[in-house]
PDB file of N, CA and C in Angstrom:
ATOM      1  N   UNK A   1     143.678  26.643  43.544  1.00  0.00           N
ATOM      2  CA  UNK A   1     143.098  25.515  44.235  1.00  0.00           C
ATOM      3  C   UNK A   1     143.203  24.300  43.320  1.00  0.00           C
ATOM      4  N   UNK A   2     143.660  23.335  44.043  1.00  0.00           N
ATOM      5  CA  UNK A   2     144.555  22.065  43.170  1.00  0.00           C
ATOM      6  C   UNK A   2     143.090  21.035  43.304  1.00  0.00           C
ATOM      7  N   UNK A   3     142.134  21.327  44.043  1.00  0.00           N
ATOM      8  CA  UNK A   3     140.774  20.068  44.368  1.00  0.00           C
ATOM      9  C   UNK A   3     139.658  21.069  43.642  1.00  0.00           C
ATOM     10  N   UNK A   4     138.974  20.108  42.248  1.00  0.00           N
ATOM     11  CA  UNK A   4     137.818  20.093  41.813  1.00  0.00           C
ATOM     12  C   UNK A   4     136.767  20.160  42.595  1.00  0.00           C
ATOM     13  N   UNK A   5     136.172  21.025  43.469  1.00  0.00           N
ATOM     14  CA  UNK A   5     134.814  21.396  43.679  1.00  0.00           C
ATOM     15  C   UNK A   5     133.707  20.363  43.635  1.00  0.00           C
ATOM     16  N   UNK A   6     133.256  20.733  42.100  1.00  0.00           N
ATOM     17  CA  UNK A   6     132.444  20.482  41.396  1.00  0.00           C
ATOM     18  C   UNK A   6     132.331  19.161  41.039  1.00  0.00           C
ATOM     19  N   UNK A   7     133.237  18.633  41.094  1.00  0.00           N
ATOM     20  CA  UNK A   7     132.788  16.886  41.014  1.00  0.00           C
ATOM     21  C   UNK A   7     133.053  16.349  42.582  1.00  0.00           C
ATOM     22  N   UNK A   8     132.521  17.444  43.553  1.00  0.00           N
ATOM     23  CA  UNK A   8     132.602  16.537  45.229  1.00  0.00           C
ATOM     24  C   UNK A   8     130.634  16.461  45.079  1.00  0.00           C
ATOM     25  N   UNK A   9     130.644  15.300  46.061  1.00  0.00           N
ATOM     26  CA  UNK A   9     129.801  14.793  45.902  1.00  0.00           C
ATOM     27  C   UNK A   9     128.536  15.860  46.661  1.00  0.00           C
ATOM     28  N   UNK A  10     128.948  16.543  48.362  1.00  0.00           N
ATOM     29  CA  UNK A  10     128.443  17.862  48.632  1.00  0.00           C
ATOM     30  C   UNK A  10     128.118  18.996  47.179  1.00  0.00           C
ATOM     31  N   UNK A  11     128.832  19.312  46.555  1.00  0.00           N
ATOM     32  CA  UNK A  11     128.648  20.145  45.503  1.00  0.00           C
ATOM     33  C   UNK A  11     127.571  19.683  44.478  1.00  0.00           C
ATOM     34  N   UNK A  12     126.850  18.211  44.395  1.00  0.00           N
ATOM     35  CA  UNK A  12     126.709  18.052  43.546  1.00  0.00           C
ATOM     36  C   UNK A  12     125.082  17.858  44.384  1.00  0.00           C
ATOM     37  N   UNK A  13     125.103  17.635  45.628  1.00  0.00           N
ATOM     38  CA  UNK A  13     124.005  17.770  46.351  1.00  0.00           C
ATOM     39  C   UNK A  13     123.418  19.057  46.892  1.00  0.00           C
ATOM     40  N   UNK A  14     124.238  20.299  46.761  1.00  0.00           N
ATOM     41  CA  UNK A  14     124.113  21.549  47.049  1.00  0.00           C
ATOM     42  C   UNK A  14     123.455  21.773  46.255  1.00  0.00           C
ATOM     43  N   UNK A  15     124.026  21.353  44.781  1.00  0.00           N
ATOM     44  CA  UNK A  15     123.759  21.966  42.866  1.00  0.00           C
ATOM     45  C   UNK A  15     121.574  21.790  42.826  1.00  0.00           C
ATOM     46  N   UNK A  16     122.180  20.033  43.473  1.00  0.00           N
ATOM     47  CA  UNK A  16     120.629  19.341  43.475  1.00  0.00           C
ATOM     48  C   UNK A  16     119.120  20.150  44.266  1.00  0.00           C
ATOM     49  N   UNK A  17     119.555  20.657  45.418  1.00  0.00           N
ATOM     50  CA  UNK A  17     118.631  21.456  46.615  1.00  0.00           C
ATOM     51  C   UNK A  17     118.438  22.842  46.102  1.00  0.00           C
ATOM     52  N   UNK A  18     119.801  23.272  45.585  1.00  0.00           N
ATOM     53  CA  UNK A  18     119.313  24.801  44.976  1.00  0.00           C
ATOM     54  C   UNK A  18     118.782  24.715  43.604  1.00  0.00           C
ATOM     55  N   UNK A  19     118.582  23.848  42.823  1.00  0.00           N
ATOM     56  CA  UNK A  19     117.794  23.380  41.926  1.00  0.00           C
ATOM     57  C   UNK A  19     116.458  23.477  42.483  1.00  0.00           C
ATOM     58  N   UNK A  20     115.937  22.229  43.624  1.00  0.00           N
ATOM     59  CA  UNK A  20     114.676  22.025  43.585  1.00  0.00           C
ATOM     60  C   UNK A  20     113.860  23.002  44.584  1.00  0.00           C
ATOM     61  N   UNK A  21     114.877  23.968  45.248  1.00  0.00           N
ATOM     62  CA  UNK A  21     114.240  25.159  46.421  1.00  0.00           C
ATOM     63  C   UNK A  21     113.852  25.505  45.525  1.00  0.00           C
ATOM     64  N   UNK A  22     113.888  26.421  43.977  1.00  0.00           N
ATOM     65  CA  UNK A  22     113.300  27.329  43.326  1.00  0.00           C
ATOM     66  C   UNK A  22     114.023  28.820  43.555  1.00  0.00           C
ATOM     67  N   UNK A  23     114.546  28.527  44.595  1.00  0.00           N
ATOM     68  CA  UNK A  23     115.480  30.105  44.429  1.00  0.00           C
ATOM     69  C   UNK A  23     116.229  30.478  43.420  1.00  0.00           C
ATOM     70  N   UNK A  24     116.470  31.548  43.351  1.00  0.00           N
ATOM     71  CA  UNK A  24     117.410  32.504  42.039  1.00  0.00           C
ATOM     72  C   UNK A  24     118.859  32.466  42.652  1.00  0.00           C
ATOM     73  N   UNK A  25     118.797  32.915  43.954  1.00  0.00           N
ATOM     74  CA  UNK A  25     119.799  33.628  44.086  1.00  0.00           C
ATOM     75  C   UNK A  25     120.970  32.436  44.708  1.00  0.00           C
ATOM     76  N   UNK A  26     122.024  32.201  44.764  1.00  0.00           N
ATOM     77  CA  UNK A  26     122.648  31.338  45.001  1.00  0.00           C
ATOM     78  C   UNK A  26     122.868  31.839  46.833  1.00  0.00           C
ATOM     79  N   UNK A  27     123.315  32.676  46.483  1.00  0.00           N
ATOM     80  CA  UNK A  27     124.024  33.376  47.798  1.00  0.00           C
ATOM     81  C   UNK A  27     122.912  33.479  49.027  1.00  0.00           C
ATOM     82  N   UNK A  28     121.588  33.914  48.695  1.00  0.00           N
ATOM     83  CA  UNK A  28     120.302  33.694  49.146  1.00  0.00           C
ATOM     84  C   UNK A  28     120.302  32.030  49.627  1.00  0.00           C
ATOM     85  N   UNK A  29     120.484  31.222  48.821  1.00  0.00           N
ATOM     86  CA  UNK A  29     119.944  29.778  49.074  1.00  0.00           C
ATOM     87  C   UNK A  29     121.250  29.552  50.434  1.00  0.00           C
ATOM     88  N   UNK A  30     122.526  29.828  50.195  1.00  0.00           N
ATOM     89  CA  UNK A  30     123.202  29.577  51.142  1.00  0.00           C
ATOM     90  C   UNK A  30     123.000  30.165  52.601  1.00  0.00           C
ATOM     91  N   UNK A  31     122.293  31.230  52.751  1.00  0.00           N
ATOM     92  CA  UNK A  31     122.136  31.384  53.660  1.00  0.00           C
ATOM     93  C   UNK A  31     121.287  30.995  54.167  1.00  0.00           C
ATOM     94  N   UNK A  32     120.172  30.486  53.915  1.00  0.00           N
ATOM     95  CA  UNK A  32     119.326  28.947  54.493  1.00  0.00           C
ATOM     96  C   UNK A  32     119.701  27.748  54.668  1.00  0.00           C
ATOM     97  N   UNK A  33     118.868  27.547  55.825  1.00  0.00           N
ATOM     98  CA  UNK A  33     119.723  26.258  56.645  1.00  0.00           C
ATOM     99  C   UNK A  33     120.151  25.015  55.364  1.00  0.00           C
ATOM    100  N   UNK A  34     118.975  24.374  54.894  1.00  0.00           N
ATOM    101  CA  UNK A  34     119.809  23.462  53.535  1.00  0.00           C
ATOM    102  C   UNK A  34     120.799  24.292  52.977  1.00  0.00           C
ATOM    103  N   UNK A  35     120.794  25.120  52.157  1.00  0.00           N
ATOM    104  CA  UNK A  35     122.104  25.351  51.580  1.00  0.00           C
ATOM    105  C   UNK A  35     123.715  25.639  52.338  1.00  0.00           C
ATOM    106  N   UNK A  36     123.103  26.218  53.685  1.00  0.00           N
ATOM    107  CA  UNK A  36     124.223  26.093  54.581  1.00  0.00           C
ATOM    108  C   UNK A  36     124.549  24.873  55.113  1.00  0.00           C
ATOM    109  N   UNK A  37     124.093  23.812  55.057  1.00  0.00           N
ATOM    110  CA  UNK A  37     124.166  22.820  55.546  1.00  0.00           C
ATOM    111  C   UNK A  37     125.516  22.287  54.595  1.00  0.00           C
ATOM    112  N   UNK A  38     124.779  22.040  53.393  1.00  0.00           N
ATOM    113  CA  UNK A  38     125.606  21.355  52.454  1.00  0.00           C
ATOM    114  C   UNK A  38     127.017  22.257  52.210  1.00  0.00           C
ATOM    115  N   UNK A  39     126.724  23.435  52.251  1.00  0.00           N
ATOM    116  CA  UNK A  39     128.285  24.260  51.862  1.00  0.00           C
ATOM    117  C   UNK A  39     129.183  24.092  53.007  1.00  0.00           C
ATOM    118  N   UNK A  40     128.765  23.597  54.441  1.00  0.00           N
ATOM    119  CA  UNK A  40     129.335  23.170  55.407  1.00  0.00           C
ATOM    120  C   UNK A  40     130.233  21.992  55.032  1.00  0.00           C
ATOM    121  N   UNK A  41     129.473  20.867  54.578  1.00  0.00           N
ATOM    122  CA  UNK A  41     129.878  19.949  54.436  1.00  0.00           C
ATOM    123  C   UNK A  41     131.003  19.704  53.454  1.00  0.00           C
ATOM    124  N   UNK A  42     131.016  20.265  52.102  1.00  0.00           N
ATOM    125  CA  UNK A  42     131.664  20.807  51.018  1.00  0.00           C
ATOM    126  C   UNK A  42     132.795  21.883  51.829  1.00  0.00           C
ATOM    127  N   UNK A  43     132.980  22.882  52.274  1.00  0.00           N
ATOM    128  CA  UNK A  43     134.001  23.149  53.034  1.00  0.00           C
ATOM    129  C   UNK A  43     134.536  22.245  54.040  1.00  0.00           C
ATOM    130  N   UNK A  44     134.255  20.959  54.658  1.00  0.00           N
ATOM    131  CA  UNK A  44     134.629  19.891  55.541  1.00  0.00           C
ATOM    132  C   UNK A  44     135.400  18.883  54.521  1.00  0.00           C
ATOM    133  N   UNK A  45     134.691  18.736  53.370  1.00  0.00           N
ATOM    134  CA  UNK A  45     135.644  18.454  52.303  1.00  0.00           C
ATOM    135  C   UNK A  45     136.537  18.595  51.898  1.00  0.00           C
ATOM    136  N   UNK A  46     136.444  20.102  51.506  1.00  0.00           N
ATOM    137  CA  UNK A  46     137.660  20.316  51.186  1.00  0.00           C
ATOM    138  C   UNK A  46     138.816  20.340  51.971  1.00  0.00           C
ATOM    139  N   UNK A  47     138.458  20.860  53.044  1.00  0.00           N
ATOM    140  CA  UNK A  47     139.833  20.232  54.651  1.00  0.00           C
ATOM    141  C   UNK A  47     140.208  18.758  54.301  1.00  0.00           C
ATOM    142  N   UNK A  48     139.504  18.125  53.670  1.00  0.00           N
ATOM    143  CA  UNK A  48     139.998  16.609  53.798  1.00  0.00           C
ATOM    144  C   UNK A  48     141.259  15.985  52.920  1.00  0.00           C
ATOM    145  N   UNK A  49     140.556  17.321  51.561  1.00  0.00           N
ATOM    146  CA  UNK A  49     141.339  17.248  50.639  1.00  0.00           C
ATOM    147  C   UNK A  49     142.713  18.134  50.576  1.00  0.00           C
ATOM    148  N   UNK A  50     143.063  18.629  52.007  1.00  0.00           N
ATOM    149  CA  UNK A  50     143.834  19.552  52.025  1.00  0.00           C
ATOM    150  C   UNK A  50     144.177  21.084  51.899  1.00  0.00           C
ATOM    151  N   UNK A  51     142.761  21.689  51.610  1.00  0.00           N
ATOM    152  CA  UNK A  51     142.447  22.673  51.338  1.00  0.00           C
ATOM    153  C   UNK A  51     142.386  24.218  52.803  1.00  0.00           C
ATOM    154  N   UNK A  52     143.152  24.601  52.545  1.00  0.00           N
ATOM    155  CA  UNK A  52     143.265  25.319  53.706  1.00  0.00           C
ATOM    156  C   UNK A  52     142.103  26.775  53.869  1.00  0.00           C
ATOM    157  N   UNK A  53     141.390  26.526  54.549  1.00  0.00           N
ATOM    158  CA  UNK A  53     140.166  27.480  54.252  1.00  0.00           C
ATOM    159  C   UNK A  53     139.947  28.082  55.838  1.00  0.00           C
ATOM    160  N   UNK A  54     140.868  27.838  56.374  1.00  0.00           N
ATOM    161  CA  UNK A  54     141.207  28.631  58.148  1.00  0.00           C
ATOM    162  C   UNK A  54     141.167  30.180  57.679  1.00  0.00           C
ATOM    163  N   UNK A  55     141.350  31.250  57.077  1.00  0.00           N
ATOM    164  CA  UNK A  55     141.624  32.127  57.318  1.00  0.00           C
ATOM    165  C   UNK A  55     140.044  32.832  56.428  1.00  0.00           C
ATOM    166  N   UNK A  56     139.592  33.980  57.025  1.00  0.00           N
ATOM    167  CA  UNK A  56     138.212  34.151  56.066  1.00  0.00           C
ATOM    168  C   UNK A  56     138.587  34.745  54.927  1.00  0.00           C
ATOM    169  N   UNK A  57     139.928  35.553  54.525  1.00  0.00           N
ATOM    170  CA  UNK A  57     140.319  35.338  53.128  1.00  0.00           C
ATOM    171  C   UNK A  57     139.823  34.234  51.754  1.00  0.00           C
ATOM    172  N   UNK A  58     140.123  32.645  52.415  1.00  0.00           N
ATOM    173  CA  UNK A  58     140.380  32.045  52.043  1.00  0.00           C
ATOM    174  C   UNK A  58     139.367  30.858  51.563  1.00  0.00           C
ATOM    175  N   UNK A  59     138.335  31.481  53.007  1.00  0.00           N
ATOM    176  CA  UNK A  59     137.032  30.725  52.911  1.00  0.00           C
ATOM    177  C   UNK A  59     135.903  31.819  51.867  1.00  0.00           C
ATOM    178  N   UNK A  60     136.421  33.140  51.867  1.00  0.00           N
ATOM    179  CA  UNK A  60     135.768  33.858  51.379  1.00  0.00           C
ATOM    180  C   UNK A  60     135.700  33.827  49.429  1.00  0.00           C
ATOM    181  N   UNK A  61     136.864  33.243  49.465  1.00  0.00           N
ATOM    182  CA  UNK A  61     136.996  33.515  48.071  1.00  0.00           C
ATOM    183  C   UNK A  61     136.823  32.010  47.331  1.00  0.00           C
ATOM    184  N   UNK A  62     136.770  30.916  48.388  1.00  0.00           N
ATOM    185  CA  UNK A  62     135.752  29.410  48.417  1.00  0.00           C
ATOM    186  C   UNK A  62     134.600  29.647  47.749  1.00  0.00           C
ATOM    187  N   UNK A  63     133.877  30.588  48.975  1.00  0.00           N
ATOM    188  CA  UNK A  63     132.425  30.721  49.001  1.00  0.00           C
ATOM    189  C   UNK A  63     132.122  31.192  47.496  1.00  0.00           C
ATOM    190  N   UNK A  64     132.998  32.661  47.122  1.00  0.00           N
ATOM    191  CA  UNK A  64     132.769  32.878  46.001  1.00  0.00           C
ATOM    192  C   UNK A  64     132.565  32.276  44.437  1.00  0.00           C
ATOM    193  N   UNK A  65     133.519  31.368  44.791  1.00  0.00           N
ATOM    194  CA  UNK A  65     133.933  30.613  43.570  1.00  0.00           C
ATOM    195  C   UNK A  65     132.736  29.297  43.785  1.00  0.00           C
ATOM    196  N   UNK A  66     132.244  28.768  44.437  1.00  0.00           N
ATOM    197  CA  UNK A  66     131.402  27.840  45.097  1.00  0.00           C
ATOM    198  C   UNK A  66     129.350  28.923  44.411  1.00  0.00           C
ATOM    199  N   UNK A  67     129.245  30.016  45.155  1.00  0.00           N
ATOM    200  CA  UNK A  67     128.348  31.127  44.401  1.00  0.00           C
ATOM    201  C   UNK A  67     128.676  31.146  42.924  1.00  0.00           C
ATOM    202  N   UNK A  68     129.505  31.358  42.175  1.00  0.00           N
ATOM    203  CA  UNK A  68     129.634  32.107  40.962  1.00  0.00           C
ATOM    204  C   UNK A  68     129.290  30.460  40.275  1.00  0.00           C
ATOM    205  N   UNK A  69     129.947  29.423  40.382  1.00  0.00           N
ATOM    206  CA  UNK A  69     129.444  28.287  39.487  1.00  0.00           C
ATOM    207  C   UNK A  69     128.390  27.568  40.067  1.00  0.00           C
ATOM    208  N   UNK A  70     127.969  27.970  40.810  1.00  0.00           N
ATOM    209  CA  UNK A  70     125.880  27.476  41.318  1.00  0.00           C
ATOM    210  C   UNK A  70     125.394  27.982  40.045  1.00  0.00           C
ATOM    211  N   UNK A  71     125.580  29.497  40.309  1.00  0.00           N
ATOM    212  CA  UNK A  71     124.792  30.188  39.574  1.00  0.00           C
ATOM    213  C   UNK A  71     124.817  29.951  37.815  1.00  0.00           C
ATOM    214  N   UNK A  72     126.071  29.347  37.526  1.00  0.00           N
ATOM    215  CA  UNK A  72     126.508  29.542  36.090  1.00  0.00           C
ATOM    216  C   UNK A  72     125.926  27.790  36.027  1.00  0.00           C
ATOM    217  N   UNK A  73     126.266  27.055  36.382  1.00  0.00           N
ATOM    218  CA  UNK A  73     126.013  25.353  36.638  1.00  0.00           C
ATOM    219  C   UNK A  73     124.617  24.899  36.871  1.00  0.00           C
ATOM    220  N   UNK A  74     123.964  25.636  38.101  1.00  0.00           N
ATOM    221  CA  UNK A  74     123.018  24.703  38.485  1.00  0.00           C
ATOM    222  C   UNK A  74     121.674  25.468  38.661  1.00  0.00           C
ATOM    223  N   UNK A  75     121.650  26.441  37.456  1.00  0.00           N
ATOM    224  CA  UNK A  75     120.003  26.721  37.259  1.00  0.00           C
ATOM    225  C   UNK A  75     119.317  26.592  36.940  1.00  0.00           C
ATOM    226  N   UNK A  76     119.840  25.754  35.628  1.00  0.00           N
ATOM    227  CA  UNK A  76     119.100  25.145  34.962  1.00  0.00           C
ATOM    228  C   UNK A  76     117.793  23.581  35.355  1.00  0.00           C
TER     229      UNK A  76
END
């Protein structure tokens, strides 16, 4: 994946909400409506940026990589 994530502005408002919910779990926070909201939007992004995330392969391994640096990034 050729588009930085992590410096979209969704990502950085996702980072912000699963910060101030208090949840642990990243994957947990996404499946509530705020965190689904914003990972919506952040996948609408990335379509913008060209990112082909049509197939659930593709969105799946998004999501993952999107989960694994919440968790490593934004627990603090």
């Amino acid at each position: 994946m050729d588009w930085e994530f992590t410096e979209d502005a969704a990502f950085l408002a996702l980072c912000d909400a699963f910060r101030e919910s208090g949840e642990t779990s990243a994957i947990e926070f996404l499946a509530n409506g705020e965190g689904a909201f914003h990972f919506q939007e952040l996948t609408q992004n990335a379509a913008g940026e060209g990112i082909d995330l049509s197939d659930s392969d593709s969105l799946d391994e998004f999501q993952q990589d999107v989960i694994q640096t919440m968790e490593t990034l934004c627990k603090d």
